[in-house]
PDB file of N, CA and C in Angstrom:
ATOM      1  N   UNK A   1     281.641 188.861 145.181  1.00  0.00           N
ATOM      2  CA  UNK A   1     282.866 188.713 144.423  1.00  0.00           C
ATOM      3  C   UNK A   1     283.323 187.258 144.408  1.00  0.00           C
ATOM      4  N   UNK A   2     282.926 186.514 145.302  1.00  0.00           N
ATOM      5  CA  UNK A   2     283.507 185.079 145.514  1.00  0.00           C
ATOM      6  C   UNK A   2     283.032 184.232 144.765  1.00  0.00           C
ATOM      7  N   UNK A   3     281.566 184.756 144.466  1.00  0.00           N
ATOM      8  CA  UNK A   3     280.975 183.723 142.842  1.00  0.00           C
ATOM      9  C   UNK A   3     281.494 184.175 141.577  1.00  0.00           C
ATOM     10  N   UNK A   4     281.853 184.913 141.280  1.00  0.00           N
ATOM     11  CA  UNK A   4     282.804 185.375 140.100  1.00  0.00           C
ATOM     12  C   UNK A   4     283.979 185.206 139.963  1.00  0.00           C
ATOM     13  N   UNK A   5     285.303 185.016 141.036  1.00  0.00           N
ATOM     14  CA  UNK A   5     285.837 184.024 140.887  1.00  0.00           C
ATOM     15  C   UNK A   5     285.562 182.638 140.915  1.00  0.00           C
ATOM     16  N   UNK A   6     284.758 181.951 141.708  1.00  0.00           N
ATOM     17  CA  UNK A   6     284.507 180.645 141.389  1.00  0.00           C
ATOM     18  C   UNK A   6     283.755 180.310 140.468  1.00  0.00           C
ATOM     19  N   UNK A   7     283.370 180.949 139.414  1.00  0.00           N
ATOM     20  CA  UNK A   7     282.868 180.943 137.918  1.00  0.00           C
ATOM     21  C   UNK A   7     283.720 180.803 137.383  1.00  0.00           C
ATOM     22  N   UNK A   8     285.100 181.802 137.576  1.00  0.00           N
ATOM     23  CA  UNK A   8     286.058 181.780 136.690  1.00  0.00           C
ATOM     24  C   UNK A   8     286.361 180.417 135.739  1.00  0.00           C
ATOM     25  N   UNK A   9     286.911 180.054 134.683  1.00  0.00           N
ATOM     26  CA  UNK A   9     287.092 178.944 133.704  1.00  0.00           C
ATOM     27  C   UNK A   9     286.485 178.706 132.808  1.00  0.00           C
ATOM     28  N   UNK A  10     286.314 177.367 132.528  1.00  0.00           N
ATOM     29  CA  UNK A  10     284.994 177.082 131.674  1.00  0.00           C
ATOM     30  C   UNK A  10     284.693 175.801 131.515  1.00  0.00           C
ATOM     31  N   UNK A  11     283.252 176.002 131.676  1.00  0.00           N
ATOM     32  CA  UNK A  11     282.538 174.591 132.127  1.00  0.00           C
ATOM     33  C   UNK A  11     281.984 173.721 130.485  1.00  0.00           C
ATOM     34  N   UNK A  12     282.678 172.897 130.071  1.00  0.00           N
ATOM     35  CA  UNK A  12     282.360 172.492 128.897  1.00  0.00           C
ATOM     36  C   UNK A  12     281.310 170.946 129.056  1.00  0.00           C
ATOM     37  N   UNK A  13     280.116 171.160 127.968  1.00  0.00           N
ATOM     38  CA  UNK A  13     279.208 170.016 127.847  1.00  0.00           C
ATOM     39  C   UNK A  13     279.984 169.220 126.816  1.00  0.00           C
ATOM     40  N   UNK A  14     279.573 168.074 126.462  1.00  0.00           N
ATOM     41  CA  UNK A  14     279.793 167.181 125.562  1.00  0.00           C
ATOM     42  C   UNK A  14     278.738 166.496 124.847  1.00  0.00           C
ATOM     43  N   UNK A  15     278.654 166.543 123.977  1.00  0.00           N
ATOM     44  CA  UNK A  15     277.425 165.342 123.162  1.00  0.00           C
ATOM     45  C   UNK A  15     278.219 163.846 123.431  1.00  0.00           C
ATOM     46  N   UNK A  16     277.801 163.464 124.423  1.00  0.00           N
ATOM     47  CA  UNK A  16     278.317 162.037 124.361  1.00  0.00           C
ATOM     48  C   UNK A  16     277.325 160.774 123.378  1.00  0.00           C
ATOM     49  N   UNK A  17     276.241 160.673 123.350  1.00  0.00           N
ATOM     50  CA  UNK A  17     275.727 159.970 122.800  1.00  0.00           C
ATOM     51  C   UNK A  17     274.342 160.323 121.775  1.00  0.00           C
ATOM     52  N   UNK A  18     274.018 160.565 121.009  1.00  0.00           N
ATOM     53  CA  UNK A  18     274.617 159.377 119.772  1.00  0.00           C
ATOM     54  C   UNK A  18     275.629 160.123 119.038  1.00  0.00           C
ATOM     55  N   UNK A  19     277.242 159.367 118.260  1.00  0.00           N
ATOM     56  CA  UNK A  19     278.097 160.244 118.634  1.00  0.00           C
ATOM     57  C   UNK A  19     278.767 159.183 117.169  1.00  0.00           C
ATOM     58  N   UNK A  20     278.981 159.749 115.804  1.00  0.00           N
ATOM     59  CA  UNK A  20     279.341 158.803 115.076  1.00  0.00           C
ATOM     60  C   UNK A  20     278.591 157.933 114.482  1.00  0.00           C
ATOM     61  N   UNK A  21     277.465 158.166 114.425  1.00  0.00           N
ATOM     62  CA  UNK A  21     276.377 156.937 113.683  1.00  0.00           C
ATOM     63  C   UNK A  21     277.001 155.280 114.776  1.00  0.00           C
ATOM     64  N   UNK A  22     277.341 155.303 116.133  1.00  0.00           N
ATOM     65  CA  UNK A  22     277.035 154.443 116.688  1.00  0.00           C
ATOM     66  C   UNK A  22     276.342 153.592 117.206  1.00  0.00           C
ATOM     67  N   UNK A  23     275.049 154.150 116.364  1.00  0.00           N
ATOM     68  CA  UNK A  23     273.918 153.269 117.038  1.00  0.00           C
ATOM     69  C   UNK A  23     272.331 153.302 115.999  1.00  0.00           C
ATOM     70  N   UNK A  24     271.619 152.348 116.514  1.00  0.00           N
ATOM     71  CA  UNK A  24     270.430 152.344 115.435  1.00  0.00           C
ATOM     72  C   UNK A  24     269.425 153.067 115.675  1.00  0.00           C
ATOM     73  N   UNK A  25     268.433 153.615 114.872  1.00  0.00           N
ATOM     74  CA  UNK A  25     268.019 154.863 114.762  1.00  0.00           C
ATOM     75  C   UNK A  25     266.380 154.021 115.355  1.00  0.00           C
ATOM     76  N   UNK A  26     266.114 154.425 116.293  1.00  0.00           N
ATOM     77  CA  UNK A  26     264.341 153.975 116.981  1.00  0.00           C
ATOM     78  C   UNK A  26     263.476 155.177 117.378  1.00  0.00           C
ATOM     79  N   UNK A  27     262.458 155.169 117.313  1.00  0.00           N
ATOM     80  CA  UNK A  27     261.417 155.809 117.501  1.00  0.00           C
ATOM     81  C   UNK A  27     261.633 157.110 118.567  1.00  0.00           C
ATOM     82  N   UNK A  28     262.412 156.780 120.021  1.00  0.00           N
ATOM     83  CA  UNK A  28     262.665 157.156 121.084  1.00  0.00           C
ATOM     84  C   UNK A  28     264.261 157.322 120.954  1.00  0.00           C
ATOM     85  N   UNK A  29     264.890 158.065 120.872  1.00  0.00           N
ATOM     86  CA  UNK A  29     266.467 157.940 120.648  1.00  0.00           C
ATOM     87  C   UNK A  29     266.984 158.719 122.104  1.00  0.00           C
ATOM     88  N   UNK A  30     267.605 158.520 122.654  1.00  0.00           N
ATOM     89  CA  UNK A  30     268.162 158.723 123.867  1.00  0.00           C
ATOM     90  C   UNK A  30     269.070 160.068 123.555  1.00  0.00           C
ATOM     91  N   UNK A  31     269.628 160.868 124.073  1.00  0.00           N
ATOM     92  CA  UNK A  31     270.757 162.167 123.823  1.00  0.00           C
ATOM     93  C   UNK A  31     271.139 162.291 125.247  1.00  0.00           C
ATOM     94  N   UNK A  32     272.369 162.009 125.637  1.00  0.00           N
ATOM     95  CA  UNK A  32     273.233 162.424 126.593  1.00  0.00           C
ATOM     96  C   UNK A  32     274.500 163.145 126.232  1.00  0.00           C
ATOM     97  N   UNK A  33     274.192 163.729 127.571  1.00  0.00           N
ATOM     98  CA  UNK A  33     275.353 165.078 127.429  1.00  0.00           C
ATOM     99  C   UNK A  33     276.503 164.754 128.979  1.00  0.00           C
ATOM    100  N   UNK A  34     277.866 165.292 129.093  1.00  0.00           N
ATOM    101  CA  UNK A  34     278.651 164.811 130.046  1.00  0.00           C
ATOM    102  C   UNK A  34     279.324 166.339 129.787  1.00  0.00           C
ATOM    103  N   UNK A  35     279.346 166.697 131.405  1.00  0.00           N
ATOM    104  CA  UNK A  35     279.962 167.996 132.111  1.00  0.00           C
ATOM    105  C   UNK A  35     280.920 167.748 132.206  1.00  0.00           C
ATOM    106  N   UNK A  36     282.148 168.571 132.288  1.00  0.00           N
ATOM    107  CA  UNK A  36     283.383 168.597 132.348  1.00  0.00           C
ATOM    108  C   UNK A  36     283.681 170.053 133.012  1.00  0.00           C
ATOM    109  N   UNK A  37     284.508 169.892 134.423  1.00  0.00           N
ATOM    110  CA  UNK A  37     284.603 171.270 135.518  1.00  0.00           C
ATOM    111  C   UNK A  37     283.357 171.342 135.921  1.00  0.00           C
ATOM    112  N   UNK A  38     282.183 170.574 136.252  1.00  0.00           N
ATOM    113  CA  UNK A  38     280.976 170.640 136.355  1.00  0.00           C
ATOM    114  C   UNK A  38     280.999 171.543 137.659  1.00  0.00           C
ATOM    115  N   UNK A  39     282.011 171.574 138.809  1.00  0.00           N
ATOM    116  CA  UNK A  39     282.209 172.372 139.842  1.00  0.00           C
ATOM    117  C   UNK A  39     281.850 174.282 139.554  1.00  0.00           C
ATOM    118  N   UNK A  40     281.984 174.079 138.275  1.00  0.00           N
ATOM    119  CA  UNK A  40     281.718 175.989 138.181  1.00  0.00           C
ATOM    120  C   UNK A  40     280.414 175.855 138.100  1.00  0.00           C
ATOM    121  N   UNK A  41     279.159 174.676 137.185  1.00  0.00           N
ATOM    122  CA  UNK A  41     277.925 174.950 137.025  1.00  0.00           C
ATOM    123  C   UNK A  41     277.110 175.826 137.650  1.00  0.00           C
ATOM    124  N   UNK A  42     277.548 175.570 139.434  1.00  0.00           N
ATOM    125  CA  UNK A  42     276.361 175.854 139.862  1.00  0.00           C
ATOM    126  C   UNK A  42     276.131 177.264 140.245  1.00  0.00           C
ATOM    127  N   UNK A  43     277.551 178.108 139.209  1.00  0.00           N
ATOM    128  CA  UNK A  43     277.597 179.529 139.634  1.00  0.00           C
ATOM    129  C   UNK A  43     277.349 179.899 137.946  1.00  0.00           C
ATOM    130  N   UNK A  44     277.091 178.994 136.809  1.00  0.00           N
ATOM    131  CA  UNK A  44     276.765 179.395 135.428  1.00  0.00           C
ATOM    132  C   UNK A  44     275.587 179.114 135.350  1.00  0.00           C
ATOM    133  N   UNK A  45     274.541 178.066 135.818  1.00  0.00           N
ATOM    134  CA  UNK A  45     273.454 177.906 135.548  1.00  0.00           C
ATOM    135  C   UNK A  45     272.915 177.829 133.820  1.00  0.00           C
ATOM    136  N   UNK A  46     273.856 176.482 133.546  1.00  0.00           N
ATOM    137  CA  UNK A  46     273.561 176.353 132.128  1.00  0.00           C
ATOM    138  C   UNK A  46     272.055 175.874 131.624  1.00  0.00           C
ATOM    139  N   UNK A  47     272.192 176.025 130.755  1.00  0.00           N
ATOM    140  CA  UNK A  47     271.142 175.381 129.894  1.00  0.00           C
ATOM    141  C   UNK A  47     271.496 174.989 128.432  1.00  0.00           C
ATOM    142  N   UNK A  48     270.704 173.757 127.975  1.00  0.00           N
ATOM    143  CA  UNK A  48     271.465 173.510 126.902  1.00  0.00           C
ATOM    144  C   UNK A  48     270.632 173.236 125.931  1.00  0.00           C
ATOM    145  N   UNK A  49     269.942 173.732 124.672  1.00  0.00           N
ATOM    146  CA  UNK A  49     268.692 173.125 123.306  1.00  0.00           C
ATOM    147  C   UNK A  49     269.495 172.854 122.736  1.00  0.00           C
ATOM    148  N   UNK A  50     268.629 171.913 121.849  1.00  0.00           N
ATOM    149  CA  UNK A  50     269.320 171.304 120.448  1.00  0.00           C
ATOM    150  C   UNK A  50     267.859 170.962 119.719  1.00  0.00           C
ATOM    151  N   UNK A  51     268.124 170.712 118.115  1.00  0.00           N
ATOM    152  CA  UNK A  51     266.874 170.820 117.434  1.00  0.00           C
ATOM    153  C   UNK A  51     267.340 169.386 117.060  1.00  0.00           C
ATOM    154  N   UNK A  52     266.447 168.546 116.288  1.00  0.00           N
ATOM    155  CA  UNK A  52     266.406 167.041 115.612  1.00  0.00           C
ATOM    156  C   UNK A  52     265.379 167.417 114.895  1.00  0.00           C
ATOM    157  N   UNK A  53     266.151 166.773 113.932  1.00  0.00           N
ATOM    158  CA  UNK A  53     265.153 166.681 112.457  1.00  0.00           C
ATOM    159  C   UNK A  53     265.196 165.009 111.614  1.00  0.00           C
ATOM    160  N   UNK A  54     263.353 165.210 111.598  1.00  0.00           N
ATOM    161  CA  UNK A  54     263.191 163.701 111.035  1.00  0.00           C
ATOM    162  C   UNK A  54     263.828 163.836 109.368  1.00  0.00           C
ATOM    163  N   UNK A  55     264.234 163.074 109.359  1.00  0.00           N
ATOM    164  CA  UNK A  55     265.357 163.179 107.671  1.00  0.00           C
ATOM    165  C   UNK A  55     263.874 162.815 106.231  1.00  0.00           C
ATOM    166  N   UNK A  56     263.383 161.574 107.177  1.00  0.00           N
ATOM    167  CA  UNK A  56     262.246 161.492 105.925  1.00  0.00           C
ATOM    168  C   UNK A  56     261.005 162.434 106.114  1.00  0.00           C
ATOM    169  N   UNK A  57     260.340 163.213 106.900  1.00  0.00           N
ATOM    170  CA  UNK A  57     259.617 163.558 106.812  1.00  0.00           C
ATOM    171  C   UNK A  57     260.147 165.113 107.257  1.00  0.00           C
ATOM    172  N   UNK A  58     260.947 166.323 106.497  1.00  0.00           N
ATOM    173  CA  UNK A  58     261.616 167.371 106.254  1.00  0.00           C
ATOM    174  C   UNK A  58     260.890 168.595 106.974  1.00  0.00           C
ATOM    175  N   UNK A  59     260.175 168.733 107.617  1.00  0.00           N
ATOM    176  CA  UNK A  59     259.250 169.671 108.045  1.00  0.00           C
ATOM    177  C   UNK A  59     258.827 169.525 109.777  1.00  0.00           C
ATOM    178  N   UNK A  60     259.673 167.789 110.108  1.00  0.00           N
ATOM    179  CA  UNK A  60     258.931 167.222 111.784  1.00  0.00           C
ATOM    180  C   UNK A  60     260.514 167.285 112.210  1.00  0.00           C
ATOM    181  N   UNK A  61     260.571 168.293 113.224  1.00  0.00           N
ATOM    182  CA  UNK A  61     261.551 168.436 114.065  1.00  0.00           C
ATOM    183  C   UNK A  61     260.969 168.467 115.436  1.00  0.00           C
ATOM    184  N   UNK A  62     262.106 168.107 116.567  1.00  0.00           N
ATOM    185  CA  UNK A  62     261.736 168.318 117.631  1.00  0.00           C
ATOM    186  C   UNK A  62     262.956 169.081 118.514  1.00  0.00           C
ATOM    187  N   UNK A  63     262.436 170.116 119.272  1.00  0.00           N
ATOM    188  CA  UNK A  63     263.738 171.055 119.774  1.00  0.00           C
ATOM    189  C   UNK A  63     263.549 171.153 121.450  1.00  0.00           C
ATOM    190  N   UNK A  64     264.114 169.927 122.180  1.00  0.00           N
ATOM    191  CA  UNK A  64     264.115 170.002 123.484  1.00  0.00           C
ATOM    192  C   UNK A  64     264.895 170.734 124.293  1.00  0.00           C
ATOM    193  N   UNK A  65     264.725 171.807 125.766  1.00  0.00           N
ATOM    194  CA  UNK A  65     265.200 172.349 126.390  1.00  0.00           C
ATOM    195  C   UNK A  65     265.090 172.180 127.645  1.00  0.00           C
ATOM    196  N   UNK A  66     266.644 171.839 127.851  1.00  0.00           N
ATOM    197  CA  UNK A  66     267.156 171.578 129.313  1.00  0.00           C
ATOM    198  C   UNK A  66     267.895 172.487 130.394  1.00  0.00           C
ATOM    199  N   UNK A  67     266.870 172.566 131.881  1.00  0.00           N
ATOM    200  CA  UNK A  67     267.742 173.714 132.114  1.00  0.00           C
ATOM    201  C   UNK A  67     268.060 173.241 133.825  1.00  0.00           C
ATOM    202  N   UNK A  68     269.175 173.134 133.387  1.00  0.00           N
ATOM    203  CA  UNK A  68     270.136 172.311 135.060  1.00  0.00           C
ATOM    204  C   UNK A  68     270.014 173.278 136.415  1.00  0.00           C
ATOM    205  N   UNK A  69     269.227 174.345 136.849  1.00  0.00           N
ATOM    206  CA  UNK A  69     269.336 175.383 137.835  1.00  0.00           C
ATOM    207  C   UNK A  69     268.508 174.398 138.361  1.00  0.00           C
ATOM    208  N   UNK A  70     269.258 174.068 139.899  1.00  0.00           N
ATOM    209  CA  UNK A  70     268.422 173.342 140.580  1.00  0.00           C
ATOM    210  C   UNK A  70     268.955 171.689 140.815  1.00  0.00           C
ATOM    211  N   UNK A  71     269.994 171.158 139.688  1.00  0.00           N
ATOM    212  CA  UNK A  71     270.841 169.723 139.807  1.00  0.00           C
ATOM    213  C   UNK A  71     271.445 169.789 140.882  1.00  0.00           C
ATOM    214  N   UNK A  72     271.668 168.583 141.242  1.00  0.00           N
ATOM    215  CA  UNK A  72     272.620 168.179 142.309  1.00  0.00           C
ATOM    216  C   UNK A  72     273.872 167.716 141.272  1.00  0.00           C
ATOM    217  N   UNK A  73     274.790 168.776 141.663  1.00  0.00           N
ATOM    218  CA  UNK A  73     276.319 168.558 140.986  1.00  0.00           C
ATOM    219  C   UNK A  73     277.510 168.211 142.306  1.00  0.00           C
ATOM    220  N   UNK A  74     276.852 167.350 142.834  1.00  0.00           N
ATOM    221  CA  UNK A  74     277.571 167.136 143.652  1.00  0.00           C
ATOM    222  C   UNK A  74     278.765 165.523 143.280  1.00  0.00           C
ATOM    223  N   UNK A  75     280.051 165.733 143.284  1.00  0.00           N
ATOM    224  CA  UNK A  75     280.755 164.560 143.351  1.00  0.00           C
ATOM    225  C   UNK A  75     280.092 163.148 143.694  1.00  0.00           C
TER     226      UNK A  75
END
């Protein structure tokens, strides 16, 4: 019962970067994400995909999956 209250809330991700066409578009593009209540994670065991699609060539996507069971969410 004590992990179900300490689940209780909600643990929100963020797309922090690339965020607004802030930046120039290279071969290798970086994607960071930023936890917020990250303290419940380690009783949600998120995971998070997202798909990217090459704009000129309509058919080459790439759909990476991340799965945090196992991070150190420690302060």
């Amino acid at each position: 019962m004590g992990t179900i209250i300490n689940a209780s809330g909600v643990l929100v991700a963020d797309l922090t970067f690339p965020h607004n066409e802030t930046y120039a578009p290279t071969k290798k593009l970086p994607v960071v994400f930023a936890f917020q209540s990250f303290e419940r994670s380690r009783y949600l065991n998120p995971k998070i995909t997202y798909t990217m699609w090459d704009l000129d060539e309509k058919n080459e996507s790439l759909t990476p999956y991340h799965d945090f069971h196992g991070s150190n969410w420690a302060n």
